[in-house]
C-alpha atoms as a PDB file:
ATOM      1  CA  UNK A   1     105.305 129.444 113.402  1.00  0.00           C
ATOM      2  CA  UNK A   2     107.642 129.520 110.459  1.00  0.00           C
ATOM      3  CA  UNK A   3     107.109 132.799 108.303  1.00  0.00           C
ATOM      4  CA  UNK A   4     105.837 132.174 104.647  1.00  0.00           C
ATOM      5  CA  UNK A   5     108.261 134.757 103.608  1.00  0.00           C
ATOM      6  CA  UNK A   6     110.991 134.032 104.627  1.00  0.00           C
ATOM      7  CA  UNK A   7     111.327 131.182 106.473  1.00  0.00           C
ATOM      8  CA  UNK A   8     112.406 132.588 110.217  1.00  0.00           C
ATOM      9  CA  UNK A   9     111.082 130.861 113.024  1.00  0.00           C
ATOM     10  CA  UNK A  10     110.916 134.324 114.662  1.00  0.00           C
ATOM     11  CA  UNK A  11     107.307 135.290 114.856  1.00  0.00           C
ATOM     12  CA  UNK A  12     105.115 136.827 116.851  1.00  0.00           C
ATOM     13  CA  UNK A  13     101.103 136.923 117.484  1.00  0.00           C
ATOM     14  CA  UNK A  14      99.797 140.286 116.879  1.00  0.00           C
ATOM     15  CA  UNK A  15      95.996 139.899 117.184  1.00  0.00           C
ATOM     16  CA  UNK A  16      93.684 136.601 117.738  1.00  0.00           C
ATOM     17  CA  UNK A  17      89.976 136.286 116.943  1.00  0.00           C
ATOM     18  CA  UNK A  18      87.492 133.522 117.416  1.00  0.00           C
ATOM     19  CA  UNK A  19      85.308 133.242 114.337  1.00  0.00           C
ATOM     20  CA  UNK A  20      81.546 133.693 114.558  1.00  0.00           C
ATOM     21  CA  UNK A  21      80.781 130.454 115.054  1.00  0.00           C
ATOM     22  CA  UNK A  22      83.517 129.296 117.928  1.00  0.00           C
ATOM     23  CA  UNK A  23      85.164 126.540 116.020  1.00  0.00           C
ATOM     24  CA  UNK A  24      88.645 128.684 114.544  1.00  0.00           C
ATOM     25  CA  UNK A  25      90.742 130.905 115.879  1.00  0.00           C
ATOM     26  CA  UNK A  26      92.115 133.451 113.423  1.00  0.00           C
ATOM     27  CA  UNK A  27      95.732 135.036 114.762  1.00  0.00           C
ATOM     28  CA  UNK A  28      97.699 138.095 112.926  1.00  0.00           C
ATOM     29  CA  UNK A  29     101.246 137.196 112.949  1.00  0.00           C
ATOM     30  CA  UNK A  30     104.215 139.523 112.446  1.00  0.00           C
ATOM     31  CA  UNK A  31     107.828 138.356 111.224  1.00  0.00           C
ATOM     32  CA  UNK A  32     110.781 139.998 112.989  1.00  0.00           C
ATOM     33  CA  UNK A  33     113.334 139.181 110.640  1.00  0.00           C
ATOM     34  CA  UNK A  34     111.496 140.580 107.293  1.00  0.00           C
ATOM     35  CA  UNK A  35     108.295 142.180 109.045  1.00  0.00           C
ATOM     36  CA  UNK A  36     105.614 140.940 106.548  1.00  0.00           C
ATOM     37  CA  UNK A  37     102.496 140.005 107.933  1.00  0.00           C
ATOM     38  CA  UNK A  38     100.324 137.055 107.689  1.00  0.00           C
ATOM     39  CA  UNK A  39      97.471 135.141 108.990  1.00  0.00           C
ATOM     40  CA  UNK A  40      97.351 131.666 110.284  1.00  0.00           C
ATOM     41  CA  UNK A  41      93.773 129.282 111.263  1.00  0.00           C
ATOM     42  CA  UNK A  42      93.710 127.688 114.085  1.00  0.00           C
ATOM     43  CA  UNK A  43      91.256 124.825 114.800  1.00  0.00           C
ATOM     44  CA  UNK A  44      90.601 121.559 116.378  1.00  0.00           C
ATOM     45  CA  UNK A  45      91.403 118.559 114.624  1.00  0.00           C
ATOM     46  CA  UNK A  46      89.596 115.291 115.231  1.00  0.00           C
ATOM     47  CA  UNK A  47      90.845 111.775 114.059  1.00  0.00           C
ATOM     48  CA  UNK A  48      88.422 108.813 113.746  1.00  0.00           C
ATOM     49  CA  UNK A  49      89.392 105.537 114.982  1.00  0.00           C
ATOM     50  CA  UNK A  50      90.803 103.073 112.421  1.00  0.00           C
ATOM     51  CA  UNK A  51      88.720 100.633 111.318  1.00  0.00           C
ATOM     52  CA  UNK A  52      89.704  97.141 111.786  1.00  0.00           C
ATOM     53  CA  UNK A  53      88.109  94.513 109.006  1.00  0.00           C
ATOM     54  CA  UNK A  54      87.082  90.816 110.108  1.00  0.00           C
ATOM     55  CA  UNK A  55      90.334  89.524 108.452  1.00  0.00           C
ATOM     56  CA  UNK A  56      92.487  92.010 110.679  1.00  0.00           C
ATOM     57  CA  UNK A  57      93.352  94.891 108.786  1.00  0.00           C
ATOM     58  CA  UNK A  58      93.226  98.425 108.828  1.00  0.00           C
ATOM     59  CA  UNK A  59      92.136 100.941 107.429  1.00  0.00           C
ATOM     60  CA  UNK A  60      91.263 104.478 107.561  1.00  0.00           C
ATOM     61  CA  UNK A  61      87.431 105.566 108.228  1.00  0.00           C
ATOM     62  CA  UNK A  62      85.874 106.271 104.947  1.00  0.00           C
ATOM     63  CA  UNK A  63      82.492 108.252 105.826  1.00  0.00           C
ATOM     64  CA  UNK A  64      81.810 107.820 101.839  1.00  0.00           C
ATOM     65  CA  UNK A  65      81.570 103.840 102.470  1.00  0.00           C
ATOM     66  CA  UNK A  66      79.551 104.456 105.528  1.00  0.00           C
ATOM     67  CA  UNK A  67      76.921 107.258 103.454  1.00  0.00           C
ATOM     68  CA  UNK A  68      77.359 104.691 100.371  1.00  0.00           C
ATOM     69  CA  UNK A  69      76.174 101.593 102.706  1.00  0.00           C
ATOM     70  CA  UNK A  70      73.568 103.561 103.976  1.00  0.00           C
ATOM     71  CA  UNK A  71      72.189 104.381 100.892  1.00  0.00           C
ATOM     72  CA  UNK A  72      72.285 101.343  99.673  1.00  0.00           C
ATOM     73  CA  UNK A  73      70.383 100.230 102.283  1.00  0.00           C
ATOM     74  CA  UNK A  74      67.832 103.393 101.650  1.00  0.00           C
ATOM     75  CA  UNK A  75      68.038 102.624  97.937  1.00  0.00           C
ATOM     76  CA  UNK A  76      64.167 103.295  96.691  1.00  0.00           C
ATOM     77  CA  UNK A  77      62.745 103.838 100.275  1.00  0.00           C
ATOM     78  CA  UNK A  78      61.017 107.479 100.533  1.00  0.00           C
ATOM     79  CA  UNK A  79      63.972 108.283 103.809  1.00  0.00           C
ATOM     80  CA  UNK A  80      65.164 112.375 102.969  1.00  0.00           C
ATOM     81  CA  UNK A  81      68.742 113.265 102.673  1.00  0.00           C
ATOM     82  CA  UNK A  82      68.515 115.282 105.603  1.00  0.00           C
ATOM     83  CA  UNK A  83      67.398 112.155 107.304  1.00  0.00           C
ATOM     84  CA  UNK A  84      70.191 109.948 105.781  1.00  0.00           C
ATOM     85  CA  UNK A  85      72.781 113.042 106.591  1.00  0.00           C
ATOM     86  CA  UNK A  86      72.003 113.425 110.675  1.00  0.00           C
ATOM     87  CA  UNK A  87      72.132 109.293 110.555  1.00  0.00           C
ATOM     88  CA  UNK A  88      75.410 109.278 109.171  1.00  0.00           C
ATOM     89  CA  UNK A  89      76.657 112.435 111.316  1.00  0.00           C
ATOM     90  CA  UNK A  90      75.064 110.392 114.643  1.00  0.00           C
ATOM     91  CA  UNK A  91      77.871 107.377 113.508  1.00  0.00           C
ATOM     92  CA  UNK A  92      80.437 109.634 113.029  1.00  0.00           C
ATOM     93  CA  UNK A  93      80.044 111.448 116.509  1.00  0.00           C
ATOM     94  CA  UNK A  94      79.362 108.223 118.556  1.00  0.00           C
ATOM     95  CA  UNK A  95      82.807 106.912 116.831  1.00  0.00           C
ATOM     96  CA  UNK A  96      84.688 109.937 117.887  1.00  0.00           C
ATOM     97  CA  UNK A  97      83.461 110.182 121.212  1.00  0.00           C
ATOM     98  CA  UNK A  98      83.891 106.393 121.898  1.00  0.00           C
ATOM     99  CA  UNK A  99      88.072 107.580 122.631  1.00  0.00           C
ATOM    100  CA  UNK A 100      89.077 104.128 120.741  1.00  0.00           C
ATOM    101  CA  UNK A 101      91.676 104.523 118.391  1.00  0.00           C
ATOM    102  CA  UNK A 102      90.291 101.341 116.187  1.00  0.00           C
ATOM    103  CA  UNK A 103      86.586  99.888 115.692  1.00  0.00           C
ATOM    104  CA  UNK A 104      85.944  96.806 114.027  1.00  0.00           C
ATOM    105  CA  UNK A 105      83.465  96.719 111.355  1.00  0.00           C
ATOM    106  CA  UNK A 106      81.012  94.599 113.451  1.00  0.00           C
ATOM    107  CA  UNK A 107      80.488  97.669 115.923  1.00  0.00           C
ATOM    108  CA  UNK A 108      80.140 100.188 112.935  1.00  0.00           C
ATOM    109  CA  UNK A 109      77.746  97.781 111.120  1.00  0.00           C
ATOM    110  CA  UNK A 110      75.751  97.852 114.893  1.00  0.00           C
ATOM    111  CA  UNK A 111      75.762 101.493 114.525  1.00  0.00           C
ATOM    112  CA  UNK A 112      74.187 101.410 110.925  1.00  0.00           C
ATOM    113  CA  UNK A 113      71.456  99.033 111.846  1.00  0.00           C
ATOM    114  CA  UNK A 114      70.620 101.350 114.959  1.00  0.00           C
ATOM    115  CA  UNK A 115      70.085 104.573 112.347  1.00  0.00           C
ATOM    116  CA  UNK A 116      68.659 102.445 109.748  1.00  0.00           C
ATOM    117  CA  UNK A 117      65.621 100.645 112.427  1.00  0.00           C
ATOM    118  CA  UNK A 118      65.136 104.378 113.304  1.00  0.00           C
ATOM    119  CA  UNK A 119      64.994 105.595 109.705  1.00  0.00           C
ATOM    120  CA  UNK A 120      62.955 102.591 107.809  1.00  0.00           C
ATOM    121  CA  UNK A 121      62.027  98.876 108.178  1.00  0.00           C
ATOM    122  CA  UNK A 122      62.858  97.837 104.691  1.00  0.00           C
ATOM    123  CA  UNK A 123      66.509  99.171 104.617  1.00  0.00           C
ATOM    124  CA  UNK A 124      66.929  97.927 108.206  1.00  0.00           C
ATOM    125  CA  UNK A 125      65.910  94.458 106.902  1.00  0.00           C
ATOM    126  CA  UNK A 126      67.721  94.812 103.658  1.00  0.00           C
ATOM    127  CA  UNK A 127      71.132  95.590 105.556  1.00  0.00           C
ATOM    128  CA  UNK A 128      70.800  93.369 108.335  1.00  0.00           C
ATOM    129  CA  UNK A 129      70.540  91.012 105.816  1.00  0.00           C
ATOM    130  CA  UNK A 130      73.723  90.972 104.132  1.00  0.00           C
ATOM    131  CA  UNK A 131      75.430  92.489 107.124  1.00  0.00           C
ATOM    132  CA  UNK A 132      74.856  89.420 108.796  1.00  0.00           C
ATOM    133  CA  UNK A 133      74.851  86.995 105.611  1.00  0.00           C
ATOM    134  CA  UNK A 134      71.200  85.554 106.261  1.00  0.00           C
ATOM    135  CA  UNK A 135      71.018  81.881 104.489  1.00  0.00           C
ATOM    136  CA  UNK A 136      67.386  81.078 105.151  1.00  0.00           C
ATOM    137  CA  UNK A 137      64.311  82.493 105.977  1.00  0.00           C
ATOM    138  CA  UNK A 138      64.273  81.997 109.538  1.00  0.00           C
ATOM    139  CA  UNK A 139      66.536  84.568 109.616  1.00  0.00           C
ATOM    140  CA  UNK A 140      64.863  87.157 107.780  1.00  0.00           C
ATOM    141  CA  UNK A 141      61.880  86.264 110.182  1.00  0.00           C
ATOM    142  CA  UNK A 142      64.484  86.633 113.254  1.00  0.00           C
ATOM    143  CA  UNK A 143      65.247  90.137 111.737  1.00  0.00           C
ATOM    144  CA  UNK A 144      61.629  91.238 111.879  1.00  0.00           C
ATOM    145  CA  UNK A 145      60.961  89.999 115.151  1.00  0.00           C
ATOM    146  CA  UNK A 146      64.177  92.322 116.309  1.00  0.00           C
ATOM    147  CA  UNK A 147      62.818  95.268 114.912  1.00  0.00           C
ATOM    148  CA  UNK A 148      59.286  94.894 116.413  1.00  0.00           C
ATOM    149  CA  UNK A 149      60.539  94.385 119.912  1.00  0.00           C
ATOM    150  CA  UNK A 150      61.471  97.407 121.568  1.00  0.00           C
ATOM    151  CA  UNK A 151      64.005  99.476 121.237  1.00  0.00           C
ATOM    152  CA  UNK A 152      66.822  99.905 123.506  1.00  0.00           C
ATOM    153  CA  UNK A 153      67.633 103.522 122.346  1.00  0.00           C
ATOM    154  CA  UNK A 154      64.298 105.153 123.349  1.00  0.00           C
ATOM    155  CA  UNK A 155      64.086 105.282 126.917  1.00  0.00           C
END
């Protein structure tokens, strides 16, 4: 670890702590070269796949676009914040667990429609909707018939 000071690569650990709630490690660090002190964070860093689009690009995972679709789903429907937050965390951790380093936006968009049958029948209508640019009514009908059949994720 380089010292803030003065730049020496010649630094040692003089005390480590984990924090209160396990997820950093604080360490006390001493310079040899100009003996200051100072104190560096330690703590593990997760990336999110990239998120490949139908045309082929990528891009980075945006959990704002992911809360904002959500929502806009939501938009109206009496579903809490709390509710719409653990939804949106539940995405997030099933994406970081999956080990892929990209996701297309057809899996995510499964994700969202798995949260939003749990959370409300309206949004989950409303977003499986556009999300899979229903022309006619038949489809709408289709949609309804999915979310009264059983569940896959409650056994």
């Amino acid at each position: 670890m380089k010292c803030p000071f003065c730049s020496s690569f010649d630094t040692q650990v003089i005390d480590s702590r984990v924090s209160e709630e396990g997820d950093t490690i604080r360490r006390r660090r001493r310079c040899a070269a100009c003996e200051r002190r100072f104190t560096t964070y330690e703590r593990v860093e997760l990336a999110m796949p990239a998120v490949v689009k139908r045309n082929g690009t990528r891009c980075e995972f945006d959990v704002h676009k992911l809360r904002a679709s959500l929502n806009l789903a939501l938009r109206k429907r009496p579903v809490s914040t709390v509710d719409v937050d653990a939804a949106v965390d539940r995405i997030q951790e099933r994406l970081l667990t999956s080990g892929e380093r990209e996701v297309g936006t057809g899996h995510i968009g499964e994700l969202v429609m798995n949260e939003l049958r749990k959370l409300d029948q309206v949004a989950y209508v409303r977003f499986a909707s556009v999300y899979r640019s229903f022309e006619d009514i038949q489809e709408f009908v289709q949609a309804i018939d999915e979310f009264q059949a059983p569940s896959g994720d409650e056994h």
